[in-house]
PDB file of N, CA and C in Angstrom:
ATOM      1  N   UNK A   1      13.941  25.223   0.605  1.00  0.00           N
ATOM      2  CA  UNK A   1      15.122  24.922  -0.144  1.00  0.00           C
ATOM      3  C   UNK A   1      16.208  25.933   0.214  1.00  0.00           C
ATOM      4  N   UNK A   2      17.243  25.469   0.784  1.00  0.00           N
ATOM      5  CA  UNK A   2      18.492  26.328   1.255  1.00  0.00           C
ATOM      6  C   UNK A   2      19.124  26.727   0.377  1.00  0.00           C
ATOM      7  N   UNK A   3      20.100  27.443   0.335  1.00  0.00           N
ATOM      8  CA  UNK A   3      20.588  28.229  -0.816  1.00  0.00           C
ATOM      9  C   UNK A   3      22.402  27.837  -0.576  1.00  0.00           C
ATOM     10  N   UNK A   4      23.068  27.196  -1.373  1.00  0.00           N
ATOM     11  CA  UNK A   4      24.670  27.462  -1.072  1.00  0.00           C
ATOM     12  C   UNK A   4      25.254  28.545  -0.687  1.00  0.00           C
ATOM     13  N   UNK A   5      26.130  28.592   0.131  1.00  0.00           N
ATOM     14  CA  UNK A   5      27.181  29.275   0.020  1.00  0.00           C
ATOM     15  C   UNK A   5      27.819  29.453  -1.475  1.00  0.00           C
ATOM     16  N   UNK A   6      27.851  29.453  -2.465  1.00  0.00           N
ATOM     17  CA  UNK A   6      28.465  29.780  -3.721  1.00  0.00           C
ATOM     18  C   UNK A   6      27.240  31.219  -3.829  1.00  0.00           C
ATOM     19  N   UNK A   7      26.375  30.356  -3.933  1.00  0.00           N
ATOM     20  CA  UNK A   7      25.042  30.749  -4.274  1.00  0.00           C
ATOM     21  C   UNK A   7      24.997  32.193  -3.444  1.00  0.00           C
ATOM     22  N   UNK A   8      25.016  31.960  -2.196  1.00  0.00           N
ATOM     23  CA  UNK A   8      24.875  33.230  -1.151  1.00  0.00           C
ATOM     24  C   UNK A   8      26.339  34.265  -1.915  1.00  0.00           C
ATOM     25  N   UNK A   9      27.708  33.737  -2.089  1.00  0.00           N
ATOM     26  CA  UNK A   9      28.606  34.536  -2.537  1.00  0.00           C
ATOM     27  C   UNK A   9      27.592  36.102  -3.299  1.00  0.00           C
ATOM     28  N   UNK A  10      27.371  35.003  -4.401  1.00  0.00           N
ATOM     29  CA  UNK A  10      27.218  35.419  -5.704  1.00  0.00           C
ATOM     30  C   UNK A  10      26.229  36.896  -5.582  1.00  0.00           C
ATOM     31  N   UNK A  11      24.872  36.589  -4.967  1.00  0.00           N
ATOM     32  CA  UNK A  11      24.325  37.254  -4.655  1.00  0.00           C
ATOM     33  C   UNK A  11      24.983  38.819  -3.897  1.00  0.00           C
ATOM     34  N   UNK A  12      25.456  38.510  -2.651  1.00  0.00           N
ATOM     35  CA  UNK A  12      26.031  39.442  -1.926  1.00  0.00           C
ATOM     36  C   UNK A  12      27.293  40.112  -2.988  1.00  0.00           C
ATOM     37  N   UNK A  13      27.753  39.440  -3.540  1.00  0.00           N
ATOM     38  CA  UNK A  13      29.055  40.319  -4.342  1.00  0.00           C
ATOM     39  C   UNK A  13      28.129  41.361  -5.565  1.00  0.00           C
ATOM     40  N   UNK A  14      26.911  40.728  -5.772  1.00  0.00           N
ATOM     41  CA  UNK A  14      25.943  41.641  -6.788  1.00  0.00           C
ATOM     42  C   UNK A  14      25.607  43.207  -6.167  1.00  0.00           C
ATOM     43  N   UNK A  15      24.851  42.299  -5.030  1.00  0.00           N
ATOM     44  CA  UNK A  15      23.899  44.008  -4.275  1.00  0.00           C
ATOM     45  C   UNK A  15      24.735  44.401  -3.339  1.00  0.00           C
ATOM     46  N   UNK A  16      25.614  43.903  -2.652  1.00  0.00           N
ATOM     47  CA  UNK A  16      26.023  44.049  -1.469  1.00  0.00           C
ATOM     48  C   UNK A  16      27.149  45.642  -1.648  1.00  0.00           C
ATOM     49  N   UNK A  17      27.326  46.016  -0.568  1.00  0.00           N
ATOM     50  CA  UNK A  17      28.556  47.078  -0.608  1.00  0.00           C
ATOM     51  C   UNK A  17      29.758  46.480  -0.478  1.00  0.00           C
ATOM     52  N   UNK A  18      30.228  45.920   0.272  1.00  0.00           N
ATOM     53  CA  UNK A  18      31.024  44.650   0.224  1.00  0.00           C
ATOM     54  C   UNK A  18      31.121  43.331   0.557  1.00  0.00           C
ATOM     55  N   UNK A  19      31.903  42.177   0.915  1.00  0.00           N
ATOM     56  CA  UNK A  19      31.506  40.854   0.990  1.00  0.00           C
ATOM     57  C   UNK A  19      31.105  40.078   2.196  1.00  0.00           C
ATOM     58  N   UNK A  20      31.080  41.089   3.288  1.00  0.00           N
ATOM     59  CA  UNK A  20      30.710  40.686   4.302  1.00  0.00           C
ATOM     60  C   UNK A  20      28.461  41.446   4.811  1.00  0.00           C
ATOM     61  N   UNK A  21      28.468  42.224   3.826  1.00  0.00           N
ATOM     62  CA  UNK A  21      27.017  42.849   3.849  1.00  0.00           C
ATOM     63  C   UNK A  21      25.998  42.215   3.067  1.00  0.00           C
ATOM     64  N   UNK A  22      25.971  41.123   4.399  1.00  0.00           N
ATOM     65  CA  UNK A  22      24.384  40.253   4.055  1.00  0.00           C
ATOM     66  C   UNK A  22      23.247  40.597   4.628  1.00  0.00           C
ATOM     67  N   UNK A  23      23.295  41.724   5.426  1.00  0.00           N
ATOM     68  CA  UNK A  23      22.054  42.439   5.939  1.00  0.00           C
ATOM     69  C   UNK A  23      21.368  43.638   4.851  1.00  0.00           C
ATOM     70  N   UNK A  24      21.931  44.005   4.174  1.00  0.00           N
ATOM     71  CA  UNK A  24      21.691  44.612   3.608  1.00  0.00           C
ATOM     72  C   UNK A  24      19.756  44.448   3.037  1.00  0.00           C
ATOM     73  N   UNK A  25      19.572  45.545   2.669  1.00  0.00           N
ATOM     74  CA  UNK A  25      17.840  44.841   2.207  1.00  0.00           C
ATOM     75  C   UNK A  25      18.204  44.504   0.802  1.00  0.00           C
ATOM     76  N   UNK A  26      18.450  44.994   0.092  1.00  0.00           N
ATOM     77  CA  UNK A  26      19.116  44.441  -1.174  1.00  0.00           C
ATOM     78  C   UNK A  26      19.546  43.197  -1.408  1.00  0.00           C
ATOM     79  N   UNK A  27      20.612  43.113  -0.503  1.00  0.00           N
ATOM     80  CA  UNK A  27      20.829  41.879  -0.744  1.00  0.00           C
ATOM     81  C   UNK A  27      19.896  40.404  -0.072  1.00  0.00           C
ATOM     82  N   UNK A  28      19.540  40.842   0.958  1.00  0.00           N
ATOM     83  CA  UNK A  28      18.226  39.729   1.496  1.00  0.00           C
ATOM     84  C   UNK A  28      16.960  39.735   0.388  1.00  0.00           C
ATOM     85  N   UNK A  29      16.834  41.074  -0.342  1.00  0.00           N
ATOM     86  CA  UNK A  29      15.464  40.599  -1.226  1.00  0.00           C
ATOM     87  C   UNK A  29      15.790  39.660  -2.603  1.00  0.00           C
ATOM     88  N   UNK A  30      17.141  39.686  -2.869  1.00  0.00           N
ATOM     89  CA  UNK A  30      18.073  39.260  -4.173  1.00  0.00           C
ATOM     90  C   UNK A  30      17.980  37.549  -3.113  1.00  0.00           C
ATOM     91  N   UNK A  31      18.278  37.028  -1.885  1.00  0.00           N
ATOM     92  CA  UNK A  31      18.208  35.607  -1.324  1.00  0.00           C
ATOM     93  C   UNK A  31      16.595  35.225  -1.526  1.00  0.00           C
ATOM     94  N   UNK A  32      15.834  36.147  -0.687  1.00  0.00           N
ATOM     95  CA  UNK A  32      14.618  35.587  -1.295  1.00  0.00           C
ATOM     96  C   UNK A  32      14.182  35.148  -2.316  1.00  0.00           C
ATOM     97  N   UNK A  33      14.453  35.965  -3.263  1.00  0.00           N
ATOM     98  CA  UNK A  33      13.786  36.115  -4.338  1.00  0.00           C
ATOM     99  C   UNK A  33      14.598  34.638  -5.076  1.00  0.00           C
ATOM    100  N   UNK A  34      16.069  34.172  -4.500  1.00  0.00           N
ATOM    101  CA  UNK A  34      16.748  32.879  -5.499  1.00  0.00           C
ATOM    102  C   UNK A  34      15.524  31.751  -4.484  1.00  0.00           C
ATOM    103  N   UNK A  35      15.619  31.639  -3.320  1.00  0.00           N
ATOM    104  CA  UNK A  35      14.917  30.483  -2.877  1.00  0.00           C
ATOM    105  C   UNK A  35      13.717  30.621  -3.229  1.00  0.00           C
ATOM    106  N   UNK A  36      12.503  31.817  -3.522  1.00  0.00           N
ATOM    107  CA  UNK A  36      11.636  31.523  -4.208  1.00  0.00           C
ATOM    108  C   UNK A  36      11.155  30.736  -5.156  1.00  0.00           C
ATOM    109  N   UNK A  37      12.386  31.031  -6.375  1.00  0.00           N
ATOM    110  CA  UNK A  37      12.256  30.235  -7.348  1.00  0.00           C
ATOM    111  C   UNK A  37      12.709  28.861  -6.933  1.00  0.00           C
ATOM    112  N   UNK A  38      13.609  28.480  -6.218  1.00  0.00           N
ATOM    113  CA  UNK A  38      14.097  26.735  -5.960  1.00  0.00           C
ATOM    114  C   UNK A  38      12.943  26.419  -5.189  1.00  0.00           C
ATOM    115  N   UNK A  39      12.000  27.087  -4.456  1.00  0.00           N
ATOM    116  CA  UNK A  39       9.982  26.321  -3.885  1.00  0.00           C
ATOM    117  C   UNK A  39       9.443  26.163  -5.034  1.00  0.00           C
ATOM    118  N   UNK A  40       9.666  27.113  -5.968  1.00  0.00           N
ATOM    119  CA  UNK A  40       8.751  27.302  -7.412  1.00  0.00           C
ATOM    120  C   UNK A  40       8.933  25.380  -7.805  1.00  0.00           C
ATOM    121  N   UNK A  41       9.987  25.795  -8.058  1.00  0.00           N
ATOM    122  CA  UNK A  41      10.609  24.220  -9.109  1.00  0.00           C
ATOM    123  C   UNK A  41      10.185  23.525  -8.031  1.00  0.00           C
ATOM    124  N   UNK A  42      10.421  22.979  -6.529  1.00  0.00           N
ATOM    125  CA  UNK A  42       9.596  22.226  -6.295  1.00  0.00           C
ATOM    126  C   UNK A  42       8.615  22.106  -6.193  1.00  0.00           C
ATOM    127  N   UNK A  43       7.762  23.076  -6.177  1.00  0.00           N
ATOM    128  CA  UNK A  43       6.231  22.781  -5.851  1.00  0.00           C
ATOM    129  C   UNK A  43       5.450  22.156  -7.446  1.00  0.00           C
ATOM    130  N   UNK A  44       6.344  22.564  -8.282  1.00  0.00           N
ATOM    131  CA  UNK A  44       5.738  22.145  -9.473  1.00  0.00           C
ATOM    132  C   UNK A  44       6.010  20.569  -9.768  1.00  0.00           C
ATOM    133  N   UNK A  45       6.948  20.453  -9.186  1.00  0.00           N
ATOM    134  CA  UNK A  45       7.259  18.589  -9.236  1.00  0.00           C
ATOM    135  C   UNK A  45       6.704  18.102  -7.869  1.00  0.00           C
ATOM    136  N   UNK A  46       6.605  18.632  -6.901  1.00  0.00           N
ATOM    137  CA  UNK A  46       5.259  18.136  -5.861  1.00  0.00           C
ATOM    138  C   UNK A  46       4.329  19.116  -5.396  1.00  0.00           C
ATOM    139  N   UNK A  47       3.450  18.893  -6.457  1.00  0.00           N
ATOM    140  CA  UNK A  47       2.118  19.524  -5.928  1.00  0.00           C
ATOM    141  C   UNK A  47       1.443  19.249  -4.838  1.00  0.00           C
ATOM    142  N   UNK A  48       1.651  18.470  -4.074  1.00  0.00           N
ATOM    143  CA  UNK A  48       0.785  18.328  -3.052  1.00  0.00           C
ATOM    144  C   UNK A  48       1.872  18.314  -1.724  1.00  0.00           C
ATOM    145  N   UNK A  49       2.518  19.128  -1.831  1.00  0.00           N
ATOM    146  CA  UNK A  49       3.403  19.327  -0.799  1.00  0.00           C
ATOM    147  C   UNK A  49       2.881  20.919   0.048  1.00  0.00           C
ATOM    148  N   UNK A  50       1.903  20.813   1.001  1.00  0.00           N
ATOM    149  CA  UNK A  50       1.500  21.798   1.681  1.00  0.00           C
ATOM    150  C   UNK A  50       2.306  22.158   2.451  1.00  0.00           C
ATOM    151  N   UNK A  51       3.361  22.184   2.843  1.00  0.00           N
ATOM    152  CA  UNK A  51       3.950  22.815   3.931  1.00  0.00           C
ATOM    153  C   UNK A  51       5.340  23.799   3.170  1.00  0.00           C
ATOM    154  N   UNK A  52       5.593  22.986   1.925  1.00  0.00           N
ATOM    155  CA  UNK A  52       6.512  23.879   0.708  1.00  0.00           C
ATOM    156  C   UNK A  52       5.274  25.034   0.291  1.00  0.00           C
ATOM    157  N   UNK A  53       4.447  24.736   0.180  1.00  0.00           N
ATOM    158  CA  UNK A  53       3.301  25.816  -0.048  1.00  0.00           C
ATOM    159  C   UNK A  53       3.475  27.170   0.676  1.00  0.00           C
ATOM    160  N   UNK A  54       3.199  26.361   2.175  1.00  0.00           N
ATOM    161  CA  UNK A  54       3.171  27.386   3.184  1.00  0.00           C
ATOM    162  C   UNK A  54       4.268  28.801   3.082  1.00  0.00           C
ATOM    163  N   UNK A  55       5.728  27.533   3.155  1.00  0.00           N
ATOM    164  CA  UNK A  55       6.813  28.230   3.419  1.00  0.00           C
ATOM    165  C   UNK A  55       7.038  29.023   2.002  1.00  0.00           C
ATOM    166  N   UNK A  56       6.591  28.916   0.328  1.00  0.00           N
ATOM    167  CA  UNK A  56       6.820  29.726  -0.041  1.00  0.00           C
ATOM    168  C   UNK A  56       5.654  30.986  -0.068  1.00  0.00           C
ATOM    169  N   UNK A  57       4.411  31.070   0.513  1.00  0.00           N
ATOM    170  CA  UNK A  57       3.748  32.229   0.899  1.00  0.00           C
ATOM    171  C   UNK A  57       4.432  33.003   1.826  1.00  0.00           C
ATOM    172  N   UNK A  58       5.259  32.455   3.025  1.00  0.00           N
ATOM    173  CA  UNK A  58       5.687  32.980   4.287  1.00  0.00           C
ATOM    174  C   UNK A  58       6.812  33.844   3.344  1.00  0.00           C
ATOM    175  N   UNK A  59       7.804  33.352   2.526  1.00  0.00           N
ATOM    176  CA  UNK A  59       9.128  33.426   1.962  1.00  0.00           C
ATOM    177  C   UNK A  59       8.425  35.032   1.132  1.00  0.00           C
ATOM    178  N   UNK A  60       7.765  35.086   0.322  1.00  0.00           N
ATOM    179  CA  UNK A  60       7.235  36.283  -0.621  1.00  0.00           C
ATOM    180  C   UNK A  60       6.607  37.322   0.015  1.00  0.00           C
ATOM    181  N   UNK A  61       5.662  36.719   1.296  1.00  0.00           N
ATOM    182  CA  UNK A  61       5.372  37.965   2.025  1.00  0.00           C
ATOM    183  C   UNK A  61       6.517  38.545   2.892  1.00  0.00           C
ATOM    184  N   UNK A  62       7.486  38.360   3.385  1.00  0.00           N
ATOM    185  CA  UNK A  62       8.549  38.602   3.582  1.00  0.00           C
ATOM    186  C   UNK A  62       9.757  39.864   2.609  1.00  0.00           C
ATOM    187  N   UNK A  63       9.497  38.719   1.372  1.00  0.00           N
ATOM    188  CA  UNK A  63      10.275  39.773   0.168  1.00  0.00           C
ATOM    189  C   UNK A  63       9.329  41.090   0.419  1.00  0.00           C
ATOM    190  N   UNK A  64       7.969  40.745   0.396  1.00  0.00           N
ATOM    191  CA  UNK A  64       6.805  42.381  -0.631  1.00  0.00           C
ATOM    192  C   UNK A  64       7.486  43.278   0.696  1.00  0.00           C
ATOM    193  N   UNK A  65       7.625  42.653   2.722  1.00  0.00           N
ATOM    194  CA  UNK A  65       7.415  43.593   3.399  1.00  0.00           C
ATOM    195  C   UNK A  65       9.070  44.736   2.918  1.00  0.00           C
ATOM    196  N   UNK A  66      10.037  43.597   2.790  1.00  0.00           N
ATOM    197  CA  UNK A  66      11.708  44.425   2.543  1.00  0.00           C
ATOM    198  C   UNK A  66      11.583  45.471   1.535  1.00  0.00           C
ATOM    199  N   UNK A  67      10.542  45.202   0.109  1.00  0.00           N
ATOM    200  CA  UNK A  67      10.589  45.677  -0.956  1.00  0.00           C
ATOM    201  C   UNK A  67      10.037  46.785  -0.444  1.00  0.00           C
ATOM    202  N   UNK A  68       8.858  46.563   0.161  1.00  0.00           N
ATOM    203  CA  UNK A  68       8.325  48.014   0.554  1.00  0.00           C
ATOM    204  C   UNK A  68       9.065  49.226   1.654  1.00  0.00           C
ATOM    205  N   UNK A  69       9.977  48.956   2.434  1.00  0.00           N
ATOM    206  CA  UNK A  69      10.485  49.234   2.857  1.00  0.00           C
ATOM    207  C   UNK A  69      12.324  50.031   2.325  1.00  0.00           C
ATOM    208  N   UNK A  70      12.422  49.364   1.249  1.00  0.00           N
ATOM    209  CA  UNK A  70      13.294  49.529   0.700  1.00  0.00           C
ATOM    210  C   UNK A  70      12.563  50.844  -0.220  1.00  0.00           C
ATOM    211  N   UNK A  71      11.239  50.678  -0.994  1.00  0.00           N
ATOM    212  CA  UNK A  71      10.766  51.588  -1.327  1.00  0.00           C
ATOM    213  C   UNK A  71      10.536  52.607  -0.885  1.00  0.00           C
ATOM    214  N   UNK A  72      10.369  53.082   0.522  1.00  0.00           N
ATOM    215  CA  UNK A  72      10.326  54.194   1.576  1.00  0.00           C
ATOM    216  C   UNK A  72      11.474  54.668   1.659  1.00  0.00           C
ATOM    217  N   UNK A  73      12.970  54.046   1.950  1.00  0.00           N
ATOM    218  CA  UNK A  73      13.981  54.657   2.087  1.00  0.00           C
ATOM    219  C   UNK A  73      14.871  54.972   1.456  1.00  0.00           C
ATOM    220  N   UNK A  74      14.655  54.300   0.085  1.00  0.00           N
ATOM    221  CA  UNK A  74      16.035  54.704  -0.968  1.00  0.00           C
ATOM    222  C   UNK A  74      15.187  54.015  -2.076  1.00  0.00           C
ATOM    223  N   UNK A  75      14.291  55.015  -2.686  1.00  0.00           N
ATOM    224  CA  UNK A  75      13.803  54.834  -3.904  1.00  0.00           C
ATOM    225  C   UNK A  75      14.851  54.254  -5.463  1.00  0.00           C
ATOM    226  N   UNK A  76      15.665  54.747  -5.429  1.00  0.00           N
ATOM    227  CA  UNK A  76      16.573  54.475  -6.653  1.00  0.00           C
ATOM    228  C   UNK A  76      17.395  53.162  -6.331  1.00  0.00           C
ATOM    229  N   UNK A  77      17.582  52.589  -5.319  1.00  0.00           N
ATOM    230  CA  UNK A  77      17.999  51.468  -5.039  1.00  0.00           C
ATOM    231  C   UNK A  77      16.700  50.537  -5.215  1.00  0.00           C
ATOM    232  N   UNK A  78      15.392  50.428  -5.008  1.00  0.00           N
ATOM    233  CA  UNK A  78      14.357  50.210  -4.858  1.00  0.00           C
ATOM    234  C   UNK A  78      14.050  49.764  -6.701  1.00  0.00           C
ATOM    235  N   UNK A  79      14.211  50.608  -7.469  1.00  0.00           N
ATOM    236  CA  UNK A  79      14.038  50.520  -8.779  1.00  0.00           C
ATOM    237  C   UNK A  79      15.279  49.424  -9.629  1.00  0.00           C
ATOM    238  N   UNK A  80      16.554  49.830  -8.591  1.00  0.00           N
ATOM    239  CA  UNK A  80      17.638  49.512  -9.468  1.00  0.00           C
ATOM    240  C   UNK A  80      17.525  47.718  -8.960  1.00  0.00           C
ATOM    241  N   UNK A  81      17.018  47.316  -7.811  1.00  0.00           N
ATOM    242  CA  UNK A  81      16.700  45.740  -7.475  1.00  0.00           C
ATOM    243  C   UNK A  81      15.293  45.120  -8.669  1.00  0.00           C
ATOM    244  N   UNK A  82      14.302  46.066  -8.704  1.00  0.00           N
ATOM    245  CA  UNK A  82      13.559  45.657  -9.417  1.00  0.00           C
ATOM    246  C   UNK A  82      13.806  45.319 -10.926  1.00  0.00           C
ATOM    247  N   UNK A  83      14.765  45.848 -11.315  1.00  0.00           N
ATOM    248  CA  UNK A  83      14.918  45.726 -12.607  1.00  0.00           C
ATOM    249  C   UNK A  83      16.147  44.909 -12.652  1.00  0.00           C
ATOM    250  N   UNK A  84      16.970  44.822 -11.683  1.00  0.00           N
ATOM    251  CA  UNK A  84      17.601  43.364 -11.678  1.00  0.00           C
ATOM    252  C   UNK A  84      17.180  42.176 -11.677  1.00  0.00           C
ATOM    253  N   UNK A  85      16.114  42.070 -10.732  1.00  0.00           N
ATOM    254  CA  UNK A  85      15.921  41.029 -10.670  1.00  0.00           C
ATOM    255  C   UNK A  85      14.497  40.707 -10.978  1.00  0.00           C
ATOM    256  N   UNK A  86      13.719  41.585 -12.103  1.00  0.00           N
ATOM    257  CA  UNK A  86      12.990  41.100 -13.162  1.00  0.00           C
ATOM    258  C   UNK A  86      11.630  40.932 -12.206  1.00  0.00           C
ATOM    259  N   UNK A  87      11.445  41.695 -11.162  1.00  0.00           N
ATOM    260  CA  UNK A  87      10.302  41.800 -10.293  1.00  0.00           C
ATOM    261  C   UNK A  87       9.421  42.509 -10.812  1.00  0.00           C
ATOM    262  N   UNK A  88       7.854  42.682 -10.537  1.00  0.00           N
ATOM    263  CA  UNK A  88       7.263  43.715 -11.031  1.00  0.00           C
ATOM    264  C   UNK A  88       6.511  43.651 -10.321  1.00  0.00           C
ATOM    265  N   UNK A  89       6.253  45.625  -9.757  1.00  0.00           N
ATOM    266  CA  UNK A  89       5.350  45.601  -8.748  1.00  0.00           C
ATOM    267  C   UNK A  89       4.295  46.786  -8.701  1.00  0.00           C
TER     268      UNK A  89
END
């Protein structure tokens, strides 16, 4: 499930330093973490959709590797995403 451009705004104007910093790890774990939930909602209205399966295992192991990484290099940014965005790890 792709994410809008509104959608992408929104995000990046949150974590980002400014509006062009979509590399940021912050802000890529804040994209993951919205398309996570839009696999969530579908997988729960098609359960038997294995390949939405797949792609949201691929999508989360992805987030844990940024998170952890983000955790190595800037701990207080690391905390301040987690508690935005209601993660727990």
């Amino acid at each position: 499930m792709a994410l809008n451009k509104e959608e992408v705004n929104v995000e990046v104007a949150r974590f980002g330093k400014n509006a062009a910093d979509t590399g940021n790890a912050s802000v890529q774990i804040a994209l993951l973490t919205k398309r996570i939930a839009k696999l969530n909602a579908h997988i729960k209205n098609n359960g038997q959709d294995p390949i939405a399966r797949r792609s949201l295992l691929i999508l989360v192991g992805k987030r844990r590797r940024l998170l952890n990484y983000l955790a190595k290099t800037d701990r207080e940014e690391y905390l301040k995403v987690l508690a935005a965005l209601s993660l727990r790890k």
